[in-house]
PDB file of N, CA and C in Angstrom:
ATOM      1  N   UNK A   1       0.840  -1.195   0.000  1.00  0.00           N
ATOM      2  CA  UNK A   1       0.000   0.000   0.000  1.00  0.00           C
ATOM      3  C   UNK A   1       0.878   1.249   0.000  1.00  0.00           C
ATOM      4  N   UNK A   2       0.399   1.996  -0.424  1.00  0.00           N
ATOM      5  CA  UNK A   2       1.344   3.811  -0.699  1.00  0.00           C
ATOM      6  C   UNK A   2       1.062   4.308   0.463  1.00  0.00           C
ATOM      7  N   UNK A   3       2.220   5.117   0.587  1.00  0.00           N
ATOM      8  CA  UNK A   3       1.353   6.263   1.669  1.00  0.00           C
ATOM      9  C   UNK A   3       2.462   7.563   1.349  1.00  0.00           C
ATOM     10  N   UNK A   4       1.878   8.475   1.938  1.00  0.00           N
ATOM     11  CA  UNK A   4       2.624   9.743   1.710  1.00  0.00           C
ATOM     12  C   UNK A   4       3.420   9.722   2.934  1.00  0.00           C
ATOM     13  N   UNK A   5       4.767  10.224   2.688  1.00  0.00           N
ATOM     14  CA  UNK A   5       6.023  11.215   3.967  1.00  0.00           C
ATOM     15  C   UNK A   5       5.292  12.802   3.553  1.00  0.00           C
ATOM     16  N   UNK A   6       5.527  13.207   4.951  1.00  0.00           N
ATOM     17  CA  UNK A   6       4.996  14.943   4.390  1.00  0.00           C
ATOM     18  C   UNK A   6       5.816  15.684   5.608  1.00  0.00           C
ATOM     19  N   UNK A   7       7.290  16.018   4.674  1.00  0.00           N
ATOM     20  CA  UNK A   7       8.499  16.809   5.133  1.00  0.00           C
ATOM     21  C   UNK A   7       7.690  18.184   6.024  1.00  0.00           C
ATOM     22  N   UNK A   8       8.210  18.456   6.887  1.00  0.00           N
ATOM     23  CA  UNK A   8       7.814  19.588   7.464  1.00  0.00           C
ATOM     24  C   UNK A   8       8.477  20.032   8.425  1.00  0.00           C
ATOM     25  N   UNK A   9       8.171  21.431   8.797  1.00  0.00           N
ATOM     26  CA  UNK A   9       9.061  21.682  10.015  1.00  0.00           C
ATOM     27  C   UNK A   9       8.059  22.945  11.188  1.00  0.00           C
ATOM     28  N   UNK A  10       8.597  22.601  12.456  1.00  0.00           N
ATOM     29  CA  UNK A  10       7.728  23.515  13.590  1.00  0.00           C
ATOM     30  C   UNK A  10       7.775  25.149  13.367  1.00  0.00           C
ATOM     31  N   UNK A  11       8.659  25.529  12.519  1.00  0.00           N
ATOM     32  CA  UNK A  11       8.568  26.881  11.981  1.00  0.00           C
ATOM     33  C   UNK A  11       8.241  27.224  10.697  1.00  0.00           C
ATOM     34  N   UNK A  12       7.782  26.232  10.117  1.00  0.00           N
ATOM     35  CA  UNK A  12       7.378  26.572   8.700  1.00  0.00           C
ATOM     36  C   UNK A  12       6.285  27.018   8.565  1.00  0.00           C
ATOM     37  N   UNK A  13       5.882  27.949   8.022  1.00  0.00           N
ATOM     38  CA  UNK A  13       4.526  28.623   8.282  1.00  0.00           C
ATOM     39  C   UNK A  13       3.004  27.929   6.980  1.00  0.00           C
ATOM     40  N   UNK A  14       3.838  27.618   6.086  1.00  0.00           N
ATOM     41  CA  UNK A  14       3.108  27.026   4.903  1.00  0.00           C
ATOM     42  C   UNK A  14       2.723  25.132   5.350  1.00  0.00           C
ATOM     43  N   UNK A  15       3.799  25.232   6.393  1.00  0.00           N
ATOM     44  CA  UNK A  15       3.191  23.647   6.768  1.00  0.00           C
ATOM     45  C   UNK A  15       2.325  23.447   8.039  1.00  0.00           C
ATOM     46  N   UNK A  16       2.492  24.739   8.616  1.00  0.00           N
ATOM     47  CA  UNK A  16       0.697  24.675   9.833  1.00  0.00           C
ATOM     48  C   UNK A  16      -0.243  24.921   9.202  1.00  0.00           C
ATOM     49  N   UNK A  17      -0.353  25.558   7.551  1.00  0.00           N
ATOM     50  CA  UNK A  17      -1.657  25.473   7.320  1.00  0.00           C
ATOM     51  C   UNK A  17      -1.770  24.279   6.668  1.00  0.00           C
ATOM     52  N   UNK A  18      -1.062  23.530   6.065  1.00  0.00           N
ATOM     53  CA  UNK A  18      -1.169  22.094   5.853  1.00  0.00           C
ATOM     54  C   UNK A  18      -1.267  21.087   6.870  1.00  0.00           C
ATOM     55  N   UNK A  19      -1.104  21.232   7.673  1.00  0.00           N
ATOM     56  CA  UNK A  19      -0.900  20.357   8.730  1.00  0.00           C
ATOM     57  C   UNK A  19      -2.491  19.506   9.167  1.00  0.00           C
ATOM     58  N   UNK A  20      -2.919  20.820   9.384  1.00  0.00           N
ATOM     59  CA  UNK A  20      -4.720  20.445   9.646  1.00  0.00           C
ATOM     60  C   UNK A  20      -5.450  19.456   8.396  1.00  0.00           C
ATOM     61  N   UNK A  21      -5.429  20.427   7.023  1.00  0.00           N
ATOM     62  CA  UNK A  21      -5.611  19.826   6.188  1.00  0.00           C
ATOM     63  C   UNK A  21      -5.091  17.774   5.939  1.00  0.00           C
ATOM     64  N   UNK A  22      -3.717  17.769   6.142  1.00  0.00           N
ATOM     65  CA  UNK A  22      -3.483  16.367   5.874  1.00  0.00           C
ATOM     66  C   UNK A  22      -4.530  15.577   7.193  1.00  0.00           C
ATOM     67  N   UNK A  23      -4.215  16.179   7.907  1.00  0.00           N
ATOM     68  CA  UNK A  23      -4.926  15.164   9.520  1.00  0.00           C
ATOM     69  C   UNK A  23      -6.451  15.072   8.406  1.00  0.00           C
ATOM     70  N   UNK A  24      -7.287  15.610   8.080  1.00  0.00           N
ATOM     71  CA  UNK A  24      -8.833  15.379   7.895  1.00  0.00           C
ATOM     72  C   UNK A  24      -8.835  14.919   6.657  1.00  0.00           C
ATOM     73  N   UNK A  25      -6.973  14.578   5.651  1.00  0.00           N
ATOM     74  CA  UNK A  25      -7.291  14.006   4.545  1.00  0.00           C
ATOM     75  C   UNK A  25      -8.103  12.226   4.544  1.00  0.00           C
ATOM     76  N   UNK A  26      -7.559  11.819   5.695  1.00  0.00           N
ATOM     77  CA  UNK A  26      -7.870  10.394   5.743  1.00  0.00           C
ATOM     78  C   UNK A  26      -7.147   9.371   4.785  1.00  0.00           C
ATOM     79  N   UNK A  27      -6.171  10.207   4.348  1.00  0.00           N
ATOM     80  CA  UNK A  27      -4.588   9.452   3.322  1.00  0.00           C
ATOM     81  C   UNK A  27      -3.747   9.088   4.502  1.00  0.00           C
ATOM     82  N   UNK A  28      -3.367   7.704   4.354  1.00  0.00           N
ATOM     83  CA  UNK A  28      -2.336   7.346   4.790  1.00  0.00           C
ATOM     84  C   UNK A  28      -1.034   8.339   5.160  1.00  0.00           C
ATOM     85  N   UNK A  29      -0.582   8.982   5.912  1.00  0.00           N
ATOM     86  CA  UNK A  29       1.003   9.341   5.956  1.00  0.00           C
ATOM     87  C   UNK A  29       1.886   9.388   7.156  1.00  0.00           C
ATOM     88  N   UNK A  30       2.933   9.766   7.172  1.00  0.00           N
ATOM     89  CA  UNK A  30       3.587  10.026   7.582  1.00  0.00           C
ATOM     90  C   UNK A  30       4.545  11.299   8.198  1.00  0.00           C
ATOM     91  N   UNK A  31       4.272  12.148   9.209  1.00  0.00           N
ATOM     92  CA  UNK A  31       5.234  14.283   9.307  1.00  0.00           C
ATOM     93  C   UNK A  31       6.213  13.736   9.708  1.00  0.00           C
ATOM     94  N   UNK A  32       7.369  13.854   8.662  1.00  0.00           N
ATOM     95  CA  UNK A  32       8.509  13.749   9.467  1.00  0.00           C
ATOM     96  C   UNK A  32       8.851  15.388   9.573  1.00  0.00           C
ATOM     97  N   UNK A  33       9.206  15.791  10.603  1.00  0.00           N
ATOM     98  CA  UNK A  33      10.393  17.035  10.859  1.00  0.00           C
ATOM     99  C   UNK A  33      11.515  17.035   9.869  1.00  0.00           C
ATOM    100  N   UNK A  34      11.913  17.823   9.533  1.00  0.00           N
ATOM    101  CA  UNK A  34      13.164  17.973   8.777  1.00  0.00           C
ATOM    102  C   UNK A  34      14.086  18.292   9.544  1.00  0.00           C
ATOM    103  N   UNK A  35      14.118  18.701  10.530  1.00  0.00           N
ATOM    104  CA  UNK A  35      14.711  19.184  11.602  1.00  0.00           C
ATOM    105  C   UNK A  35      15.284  17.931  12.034  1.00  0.00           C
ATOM    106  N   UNK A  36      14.394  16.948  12.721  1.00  0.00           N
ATOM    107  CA  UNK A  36      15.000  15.790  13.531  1.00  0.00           C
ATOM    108  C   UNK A  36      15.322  14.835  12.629  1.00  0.00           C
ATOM    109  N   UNK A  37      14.845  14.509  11.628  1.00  0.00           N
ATOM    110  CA  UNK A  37      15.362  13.593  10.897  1.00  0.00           C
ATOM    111  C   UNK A  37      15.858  13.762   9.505  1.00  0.00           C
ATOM    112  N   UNK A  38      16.783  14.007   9.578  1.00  0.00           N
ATOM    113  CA  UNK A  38      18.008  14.601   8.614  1.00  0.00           C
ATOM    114  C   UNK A  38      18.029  13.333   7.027  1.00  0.00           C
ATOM    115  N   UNK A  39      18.193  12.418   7.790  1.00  0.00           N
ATOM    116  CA  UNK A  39      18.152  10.445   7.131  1.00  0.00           C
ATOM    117  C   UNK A  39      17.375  10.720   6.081  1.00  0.00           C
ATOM    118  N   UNK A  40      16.146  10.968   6.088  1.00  0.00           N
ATOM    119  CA  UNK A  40      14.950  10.673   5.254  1.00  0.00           C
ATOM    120  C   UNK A  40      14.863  11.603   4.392  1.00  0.00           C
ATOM    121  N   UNK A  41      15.002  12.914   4.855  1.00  0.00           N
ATOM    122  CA  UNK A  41      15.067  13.984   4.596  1.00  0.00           C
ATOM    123  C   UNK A  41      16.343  13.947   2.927  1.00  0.00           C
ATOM    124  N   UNK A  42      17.479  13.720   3.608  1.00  0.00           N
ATOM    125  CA  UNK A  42      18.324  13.375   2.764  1.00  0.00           C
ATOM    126  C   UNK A  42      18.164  12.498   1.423  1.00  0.00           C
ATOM    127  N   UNK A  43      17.490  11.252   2.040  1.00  0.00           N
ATOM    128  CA  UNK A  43      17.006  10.014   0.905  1.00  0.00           C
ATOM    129  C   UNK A  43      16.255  10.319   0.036  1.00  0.00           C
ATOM    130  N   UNK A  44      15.332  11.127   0.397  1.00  0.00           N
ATOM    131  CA  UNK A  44      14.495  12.050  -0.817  1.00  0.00           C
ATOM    132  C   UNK A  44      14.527  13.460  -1.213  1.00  0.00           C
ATOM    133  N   UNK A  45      15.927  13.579  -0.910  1.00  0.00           N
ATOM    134  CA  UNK A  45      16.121  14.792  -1.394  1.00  0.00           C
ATOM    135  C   UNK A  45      15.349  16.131  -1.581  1.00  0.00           C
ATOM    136  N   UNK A  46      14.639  16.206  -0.040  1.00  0.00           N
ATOM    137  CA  UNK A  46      13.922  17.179   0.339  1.00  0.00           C
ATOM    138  C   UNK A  46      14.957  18.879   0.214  1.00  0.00           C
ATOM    139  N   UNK A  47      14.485  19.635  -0.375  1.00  0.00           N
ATOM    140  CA  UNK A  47      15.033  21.229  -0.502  1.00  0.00           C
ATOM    141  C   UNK A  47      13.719  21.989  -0.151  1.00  0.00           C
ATOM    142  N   UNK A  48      12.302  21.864  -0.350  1.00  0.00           N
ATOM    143  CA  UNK A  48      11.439  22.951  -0.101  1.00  0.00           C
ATOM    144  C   UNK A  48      10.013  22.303   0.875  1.00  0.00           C
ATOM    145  N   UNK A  49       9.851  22.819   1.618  1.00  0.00           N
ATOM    146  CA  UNK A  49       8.526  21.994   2.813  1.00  0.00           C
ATOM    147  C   UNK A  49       7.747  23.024   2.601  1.00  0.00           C
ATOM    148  N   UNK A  50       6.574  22.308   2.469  1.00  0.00           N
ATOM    149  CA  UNK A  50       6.199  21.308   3.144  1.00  0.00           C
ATOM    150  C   UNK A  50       6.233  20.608   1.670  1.00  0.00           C
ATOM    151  N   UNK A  51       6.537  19.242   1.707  1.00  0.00           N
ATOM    152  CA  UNK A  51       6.661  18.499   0.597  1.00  0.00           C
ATOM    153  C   UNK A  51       6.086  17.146   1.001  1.00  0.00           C
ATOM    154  N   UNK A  52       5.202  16.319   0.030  1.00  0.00           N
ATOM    155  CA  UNK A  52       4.615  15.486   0.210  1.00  0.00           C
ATOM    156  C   UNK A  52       5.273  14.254  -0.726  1.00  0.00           C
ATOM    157  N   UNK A  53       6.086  12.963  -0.408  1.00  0.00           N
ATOM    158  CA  UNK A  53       6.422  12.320  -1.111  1.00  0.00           C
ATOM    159  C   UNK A  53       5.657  11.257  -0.916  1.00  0.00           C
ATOM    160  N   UNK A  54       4.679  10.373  -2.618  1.00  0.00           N
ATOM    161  CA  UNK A  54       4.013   9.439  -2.001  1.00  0.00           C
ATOM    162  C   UNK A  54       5.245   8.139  -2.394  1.00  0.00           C
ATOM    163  N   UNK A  55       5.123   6.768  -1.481  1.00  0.00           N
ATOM    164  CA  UNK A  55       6.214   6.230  -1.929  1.00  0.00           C
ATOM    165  C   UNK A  55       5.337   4.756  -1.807  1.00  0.00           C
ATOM    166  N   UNK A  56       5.832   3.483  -2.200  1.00  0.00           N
ATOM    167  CA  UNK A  56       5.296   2.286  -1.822  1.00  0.00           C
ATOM    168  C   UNK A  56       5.880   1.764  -0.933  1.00  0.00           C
ATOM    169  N   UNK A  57       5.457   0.512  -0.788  1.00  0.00           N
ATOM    170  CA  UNK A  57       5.184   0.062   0.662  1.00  0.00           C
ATOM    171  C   UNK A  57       7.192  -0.405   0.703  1.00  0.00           C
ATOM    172  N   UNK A  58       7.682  -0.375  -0.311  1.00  0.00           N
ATOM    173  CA  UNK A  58       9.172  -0.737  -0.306  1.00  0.00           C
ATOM    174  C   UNK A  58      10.140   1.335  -0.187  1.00  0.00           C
ATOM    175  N   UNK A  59       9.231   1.895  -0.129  1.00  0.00           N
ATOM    176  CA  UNK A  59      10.065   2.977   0.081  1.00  0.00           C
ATOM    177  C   UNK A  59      10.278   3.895  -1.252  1.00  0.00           C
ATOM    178  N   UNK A  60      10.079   2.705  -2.131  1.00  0.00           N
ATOM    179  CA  UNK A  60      10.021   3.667  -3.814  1.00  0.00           C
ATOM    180  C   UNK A  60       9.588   5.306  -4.051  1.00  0.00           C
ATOM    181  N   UNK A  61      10.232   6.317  -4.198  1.00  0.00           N
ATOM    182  CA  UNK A  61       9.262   6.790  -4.208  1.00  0.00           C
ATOM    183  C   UNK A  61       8.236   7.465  -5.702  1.00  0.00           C
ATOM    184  N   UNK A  62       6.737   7.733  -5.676  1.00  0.00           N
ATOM    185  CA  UNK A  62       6.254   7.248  -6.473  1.00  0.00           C
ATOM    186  C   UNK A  62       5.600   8.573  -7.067  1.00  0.00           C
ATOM    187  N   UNK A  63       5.867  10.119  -6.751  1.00  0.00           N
ATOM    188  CA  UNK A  63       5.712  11.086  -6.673  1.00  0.00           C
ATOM    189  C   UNK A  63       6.122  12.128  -5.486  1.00  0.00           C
ATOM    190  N   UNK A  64       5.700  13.568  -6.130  1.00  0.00           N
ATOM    191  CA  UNK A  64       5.766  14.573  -5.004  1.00  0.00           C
ATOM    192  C   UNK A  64       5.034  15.282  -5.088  1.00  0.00           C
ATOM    193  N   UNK A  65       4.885  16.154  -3.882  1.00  0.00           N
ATOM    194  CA  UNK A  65       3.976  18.227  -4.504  1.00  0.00           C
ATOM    195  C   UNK A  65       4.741  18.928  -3.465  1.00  0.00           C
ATOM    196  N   UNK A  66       4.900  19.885  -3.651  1.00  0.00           N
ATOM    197  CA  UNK A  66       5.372  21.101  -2.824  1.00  0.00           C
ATOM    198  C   UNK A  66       4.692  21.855  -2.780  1.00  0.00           C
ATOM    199  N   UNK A  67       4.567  22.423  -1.518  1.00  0.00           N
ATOM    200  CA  UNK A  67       3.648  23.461  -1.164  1.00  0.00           C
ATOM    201  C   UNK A  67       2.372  23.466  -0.589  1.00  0.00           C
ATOM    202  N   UNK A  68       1.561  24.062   0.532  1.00  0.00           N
ATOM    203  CA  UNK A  68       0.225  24.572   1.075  1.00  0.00           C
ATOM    204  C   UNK A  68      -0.384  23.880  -0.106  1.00  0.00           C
ATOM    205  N   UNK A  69      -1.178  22.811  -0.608  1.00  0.00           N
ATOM    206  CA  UNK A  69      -1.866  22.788  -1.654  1.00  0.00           C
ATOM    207  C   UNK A  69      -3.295  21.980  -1.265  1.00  0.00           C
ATOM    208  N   UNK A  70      -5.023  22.416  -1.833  1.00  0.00           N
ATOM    209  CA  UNK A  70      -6.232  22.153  -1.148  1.00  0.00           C
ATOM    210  C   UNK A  70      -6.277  20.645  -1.412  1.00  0.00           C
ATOM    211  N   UNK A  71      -6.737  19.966  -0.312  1.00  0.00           N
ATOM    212  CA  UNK A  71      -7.183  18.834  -0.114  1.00  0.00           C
ATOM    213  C   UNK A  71      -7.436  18.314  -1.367  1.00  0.00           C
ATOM    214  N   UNK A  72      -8.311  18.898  -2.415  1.00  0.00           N
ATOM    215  CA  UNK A  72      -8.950  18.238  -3.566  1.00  0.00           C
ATOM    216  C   UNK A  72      -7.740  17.653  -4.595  1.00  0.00           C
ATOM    217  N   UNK A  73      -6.530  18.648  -4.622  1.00  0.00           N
ATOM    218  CA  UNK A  73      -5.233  18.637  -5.520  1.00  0.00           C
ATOM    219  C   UNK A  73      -4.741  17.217  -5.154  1.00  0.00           C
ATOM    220  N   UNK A  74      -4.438  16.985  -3.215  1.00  0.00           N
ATOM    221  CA  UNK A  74      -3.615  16.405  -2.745  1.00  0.00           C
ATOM    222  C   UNK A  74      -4.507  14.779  -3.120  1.00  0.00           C
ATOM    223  N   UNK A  75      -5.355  14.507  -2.844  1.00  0.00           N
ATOM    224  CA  UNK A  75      -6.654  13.623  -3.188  1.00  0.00           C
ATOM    225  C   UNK A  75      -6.057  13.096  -4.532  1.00  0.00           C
ATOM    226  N   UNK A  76      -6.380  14.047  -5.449  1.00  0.00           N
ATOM    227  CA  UNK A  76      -6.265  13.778  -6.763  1.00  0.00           C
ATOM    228  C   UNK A  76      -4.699  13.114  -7.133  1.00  0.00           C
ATOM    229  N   UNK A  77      -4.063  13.827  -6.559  1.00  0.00           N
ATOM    230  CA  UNK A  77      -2.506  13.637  -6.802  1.00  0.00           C
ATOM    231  C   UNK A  77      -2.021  11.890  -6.213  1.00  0.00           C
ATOM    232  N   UNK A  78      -3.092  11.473  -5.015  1.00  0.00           N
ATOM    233  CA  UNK A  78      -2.306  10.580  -4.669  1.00  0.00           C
ATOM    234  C   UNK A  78      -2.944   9.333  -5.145  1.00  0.00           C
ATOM    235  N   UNK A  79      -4.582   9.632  -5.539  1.00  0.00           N
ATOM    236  CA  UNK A  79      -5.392   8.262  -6.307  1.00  0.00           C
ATOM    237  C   UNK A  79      -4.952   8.493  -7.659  1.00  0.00           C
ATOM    238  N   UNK A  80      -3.870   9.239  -8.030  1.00  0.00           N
ATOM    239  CA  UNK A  80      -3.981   9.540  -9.625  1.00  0.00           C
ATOM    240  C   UNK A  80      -2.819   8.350 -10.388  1.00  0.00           C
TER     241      UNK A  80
END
């Protein structure tokens, strides 16, 4: 099964208004901090948060989006 990583950080201002949004998406994911976990961060070559990588169940990863973007986009983006 897929699920999204969704890079973020406690001072990013574009990822508290995402933040709410992912919780009521009812998509599978994962917030990592960019802050605390450097590892992951690195492996997918995160540069801009809030960033959403969807990946499979082996880690693949299988897309991205960057940026504050509405529920309907993120929806679309990850059944697409």
């Amino acid at each position: 099964m897929n699920k999204i990583y969704y890079f973020s950080a406690d001072w990013c201002g574009p990822c508290k208004m995402l933040g709410p949004i992912m919780e009521k998406s009812g998509l599978p994911y994962q917030k990592i901090n960019v802050d605390n976990d450097q590892e992951l961060s690195t492996r997918y070559s995160i540069r801009n948060i809030p960033t959403l990588v969807k990946v499979n169940a082996n880690g693949d990863e299988l897309g991205r989006l960057t940026g504050a973007l509405p529920i309907e986009k993120i929806k679309d983006w990850y059944n697409g």
